[in-house]
C-alpha atoms as a PDB file:
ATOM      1  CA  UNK A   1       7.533  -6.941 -10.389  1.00  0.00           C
ATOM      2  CA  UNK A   2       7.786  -6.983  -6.567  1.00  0.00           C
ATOM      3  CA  UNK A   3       7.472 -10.027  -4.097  1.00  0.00           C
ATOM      4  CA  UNK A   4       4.269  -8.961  -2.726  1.00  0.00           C
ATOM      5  CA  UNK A   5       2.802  -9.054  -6.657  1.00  0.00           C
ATOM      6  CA  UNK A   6       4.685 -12.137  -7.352  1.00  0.00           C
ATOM      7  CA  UNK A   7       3.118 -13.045  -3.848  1.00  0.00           C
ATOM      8  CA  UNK A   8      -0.669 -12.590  -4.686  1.00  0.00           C
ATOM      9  CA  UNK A   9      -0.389 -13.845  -8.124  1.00  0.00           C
ATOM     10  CA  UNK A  10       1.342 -17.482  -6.382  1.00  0.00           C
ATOM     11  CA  UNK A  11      -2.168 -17.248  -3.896  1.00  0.00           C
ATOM     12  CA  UNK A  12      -4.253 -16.742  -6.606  1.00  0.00           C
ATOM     13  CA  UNK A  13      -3.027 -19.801  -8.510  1.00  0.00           C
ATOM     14  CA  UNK A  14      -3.172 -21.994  -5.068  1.00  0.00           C
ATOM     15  CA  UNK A  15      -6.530 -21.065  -4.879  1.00  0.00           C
ATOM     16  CA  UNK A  16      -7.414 -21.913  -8.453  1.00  0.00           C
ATOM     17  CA  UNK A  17      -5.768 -25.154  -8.065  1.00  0.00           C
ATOM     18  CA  UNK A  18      -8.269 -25.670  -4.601  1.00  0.00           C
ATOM     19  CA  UNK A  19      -4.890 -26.061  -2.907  1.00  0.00           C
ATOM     20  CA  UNK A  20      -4.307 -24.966   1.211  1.00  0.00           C
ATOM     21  CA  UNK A  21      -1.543 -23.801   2.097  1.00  0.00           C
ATOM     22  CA  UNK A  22      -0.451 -27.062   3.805  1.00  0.00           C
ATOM     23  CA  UNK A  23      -1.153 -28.594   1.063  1.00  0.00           C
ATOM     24  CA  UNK A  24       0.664 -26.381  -1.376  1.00  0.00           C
ATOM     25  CA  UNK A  25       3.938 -26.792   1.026  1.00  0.00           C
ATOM     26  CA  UNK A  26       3.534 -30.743   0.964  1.00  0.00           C
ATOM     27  CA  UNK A  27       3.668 -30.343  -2.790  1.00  0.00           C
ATOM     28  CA  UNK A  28       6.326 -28.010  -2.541  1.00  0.00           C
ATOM     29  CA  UNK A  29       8.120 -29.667   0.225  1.00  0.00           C
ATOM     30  CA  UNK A  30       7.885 -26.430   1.766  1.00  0.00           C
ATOM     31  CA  UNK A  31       6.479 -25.482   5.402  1.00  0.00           C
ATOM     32  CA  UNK A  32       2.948 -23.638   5.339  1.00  0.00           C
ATOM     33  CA  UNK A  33       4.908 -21.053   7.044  1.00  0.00           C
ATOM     34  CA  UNK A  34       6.983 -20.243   4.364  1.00  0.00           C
ATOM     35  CA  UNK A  35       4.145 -20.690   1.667  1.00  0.00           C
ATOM     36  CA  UNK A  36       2.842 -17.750   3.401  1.00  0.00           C
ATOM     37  CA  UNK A  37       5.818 -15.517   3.878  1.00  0.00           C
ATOM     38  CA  UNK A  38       6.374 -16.333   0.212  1.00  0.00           C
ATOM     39  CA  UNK A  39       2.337 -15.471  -1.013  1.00  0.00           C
ATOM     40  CA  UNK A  40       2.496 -11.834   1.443  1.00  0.00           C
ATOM     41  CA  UNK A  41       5.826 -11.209  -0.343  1.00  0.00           C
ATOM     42  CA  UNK A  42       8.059 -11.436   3.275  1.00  0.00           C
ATOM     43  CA  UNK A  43      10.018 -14.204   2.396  1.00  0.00           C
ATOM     44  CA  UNK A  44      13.587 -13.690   2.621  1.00  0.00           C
ATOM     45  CA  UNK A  45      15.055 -17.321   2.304  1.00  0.00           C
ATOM     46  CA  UNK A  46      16.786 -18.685  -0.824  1.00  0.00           C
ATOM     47  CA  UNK A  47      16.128 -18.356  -4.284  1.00  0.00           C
ATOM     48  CA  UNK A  48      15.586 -22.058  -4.098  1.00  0.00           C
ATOM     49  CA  UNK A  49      12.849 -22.226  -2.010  1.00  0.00           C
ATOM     50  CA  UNK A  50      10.716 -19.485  -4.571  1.00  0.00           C
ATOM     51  CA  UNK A  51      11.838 -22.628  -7.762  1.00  0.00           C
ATOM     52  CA  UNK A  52      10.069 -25.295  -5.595  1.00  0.00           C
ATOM     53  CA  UNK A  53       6.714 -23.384  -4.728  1.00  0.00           C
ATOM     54  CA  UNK A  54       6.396 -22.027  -7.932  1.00  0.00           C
ATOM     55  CA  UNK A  55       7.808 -25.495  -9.737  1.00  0.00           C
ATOM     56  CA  UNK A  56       4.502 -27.356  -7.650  1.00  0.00           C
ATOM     57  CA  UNK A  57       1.959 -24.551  -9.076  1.00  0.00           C
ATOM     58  CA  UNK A  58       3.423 -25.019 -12.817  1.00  0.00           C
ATOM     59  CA  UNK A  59       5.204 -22.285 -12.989  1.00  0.00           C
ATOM     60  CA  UNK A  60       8.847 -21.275 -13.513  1.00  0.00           C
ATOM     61  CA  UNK A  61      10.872 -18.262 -12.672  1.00  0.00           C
ATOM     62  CA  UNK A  62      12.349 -16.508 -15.417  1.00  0.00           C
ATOM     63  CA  UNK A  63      14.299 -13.952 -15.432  1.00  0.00           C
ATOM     64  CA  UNK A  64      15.386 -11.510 -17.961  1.00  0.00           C
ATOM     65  CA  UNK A  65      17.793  -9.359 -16.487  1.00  0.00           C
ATOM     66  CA  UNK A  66      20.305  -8.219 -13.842  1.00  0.00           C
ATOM     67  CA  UNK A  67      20.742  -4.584 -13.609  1.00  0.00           C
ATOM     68  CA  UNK A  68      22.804  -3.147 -10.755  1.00  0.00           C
ATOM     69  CA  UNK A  69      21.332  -1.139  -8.147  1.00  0.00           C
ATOM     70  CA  UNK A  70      22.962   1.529  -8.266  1.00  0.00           C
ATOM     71  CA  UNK A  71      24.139   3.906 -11.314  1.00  0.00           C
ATOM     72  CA  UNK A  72      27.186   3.208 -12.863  1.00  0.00           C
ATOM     73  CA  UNK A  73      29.939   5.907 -13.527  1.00  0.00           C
ATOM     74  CA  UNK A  74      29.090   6.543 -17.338  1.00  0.00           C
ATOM     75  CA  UNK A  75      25.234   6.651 -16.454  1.00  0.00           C
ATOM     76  CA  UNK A  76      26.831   9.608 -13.866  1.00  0.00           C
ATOM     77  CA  UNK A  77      28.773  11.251 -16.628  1.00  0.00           C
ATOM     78  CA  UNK A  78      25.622  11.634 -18.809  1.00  0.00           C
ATOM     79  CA  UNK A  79      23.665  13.187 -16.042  1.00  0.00           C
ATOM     80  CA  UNK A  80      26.357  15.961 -15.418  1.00  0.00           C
ATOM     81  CA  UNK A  81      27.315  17.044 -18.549  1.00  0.00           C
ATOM     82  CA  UNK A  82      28.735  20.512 -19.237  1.00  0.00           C
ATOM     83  CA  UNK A  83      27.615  21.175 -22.538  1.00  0.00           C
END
């Protein structure tokens, strides 16, 4: 899922909650400014920051797995086999 998904779906749930901005950062203790990078997915402060909006709206962030970005020398291997 990308930030500008993870974006709309935080701006849905503000909405649902009848919640501006401003007040979503109060909860938060976040700026409206950043509430807004956060819900058009251009928000590139710390991890931290995502916890406490998403903490205020009642959700968590959960993650499931760390995969490197690039391919690793064995995924290489497979790809180039001489068989």
């Amino acid at each position: 899922m990308d930030l500008e998904n993870i974006g709309l779906q935080l701006k849905e749930e503000r909405k649902r909650q009848g919640l501006t901005q401003a007040q979503a950062g109060s909860l938060a203790g976040l700026d409206d400014s950043i509430i807004s990078r956060i819900e058009h997915g251009r928000y590139q402060g710390s991890l931290k920051g995502y916890r406490r909006y998403l903490s205020s709206l009642g959700f968590q962030l959960a993650v499931e797995k760390v995969t490197p970005a690039r391919p690793q020398l064995d995924d290489l291997r497979g790809m180039f086999d001489d068989d």
